[in-house]
Protein backbone atom coordinates (compact mmCIF):
# COMPACT_ATOMS: atom_id res chain seq x y z
CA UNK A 1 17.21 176.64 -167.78
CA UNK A 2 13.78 175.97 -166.04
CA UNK A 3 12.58 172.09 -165.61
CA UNK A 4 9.71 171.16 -167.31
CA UNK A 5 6.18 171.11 -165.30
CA UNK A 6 5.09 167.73 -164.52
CA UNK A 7 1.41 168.88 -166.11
CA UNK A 8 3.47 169.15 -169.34
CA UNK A 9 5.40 165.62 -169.03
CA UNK A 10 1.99 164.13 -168.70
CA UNK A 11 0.05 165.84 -171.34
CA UNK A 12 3.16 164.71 -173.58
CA UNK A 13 3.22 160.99 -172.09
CA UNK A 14 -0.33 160.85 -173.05
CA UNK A 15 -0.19 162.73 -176.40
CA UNK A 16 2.93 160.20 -177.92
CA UNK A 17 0.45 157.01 -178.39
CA UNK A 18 -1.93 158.90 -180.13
CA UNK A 19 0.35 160.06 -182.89
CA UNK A 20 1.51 156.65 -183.23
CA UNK A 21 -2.48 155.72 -184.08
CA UNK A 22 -2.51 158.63 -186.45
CA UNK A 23 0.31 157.29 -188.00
CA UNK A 24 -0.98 154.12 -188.11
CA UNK A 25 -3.99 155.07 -189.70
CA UNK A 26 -2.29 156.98 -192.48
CA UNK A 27 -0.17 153.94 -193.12
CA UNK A 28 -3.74 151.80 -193.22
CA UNK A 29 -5.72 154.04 -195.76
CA UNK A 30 -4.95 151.78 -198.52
CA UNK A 31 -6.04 148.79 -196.60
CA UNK A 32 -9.18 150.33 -195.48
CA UNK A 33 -10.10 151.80 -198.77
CA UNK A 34 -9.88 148.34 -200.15
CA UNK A 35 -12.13 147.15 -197.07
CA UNK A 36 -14.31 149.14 -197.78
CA UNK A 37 -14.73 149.81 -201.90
CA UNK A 38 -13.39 146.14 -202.85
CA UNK A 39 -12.80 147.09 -205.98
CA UNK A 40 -10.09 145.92 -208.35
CA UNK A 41 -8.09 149.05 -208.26
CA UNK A 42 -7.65 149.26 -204.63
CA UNK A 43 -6.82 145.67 -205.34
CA UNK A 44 -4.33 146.15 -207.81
CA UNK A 45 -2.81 149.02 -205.16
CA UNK A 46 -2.40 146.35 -201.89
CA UNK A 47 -0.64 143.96 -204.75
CA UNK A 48 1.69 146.72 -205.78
CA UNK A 49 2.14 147.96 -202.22
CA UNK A 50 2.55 143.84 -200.98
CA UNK A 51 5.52 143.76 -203.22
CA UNK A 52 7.39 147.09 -201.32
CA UNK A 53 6.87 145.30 -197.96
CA UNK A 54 3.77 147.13 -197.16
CA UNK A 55 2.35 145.04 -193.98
CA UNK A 56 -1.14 146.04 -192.49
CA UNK A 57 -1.57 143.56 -190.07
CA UNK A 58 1.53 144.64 -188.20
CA UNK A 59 0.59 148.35 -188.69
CA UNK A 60 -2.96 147.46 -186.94
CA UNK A 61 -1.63 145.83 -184.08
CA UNK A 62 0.06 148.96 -183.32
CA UNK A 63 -2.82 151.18 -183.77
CA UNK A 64 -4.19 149.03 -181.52
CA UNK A 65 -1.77 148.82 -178.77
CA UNK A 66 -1.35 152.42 -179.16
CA UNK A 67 -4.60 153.17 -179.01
CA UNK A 68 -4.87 151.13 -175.43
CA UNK A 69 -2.00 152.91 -174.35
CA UNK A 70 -3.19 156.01 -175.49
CA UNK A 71 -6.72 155.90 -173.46
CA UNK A 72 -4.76 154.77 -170.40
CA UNK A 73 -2.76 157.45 -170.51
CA UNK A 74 -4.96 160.41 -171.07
CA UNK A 75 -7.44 158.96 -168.19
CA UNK A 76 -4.55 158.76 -165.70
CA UNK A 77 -3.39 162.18 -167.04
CA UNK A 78 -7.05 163.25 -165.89
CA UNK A 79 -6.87 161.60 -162.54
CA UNK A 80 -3.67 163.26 -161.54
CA UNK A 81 -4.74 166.55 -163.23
CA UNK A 82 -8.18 166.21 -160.71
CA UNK A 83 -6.62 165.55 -157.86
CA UNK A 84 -3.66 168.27 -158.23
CA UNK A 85 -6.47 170.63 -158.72
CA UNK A 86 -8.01 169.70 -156.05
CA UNK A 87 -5.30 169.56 -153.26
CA UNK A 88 -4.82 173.27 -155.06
């Protein structure tokens, strides 16, 4: 069995945070559908979710961190990507 390329250990390094965000944001719809309608049935939804342990705040942080991660990631990705090409 063959080792995995380190071009492919990055690209997955850098790809993992931004599933977590996608997650994240699939988690947050009902939040940001109330944000943004405020209307009493996406209320009445967050009440019935609140009441299944639904948590948004916690589910934003780690979009966020995620995110951060994410963007640091994929830039260092690019930086060793550049300079591998270029030594090439």
């Amino acid at each position: 069995m063959s080792r995995p390329q380190p071009t492919s250990i990055r690209l997955v390094v850098s790809l993992l945070p931004w599933v977590i965000v996608g997650g994240a944001l699939i988690y947050l719809s009902p939040a940001i559908a109330h944000l943004a309608l405020r209307d009493e049935l996406t209320a009445t939804w967050l009440k019935t979710l609140s009441r299944t342990g639904y948590y948004p705040r916690e589910a934003s942080i780690a979009a966020g961190i995620s995110a951060i991660a994410g963007i640091v990631l994929t830039l260092q990705g690019n930086g060793q990507q550049r300079s591998a090409d270029e030594k090439a």
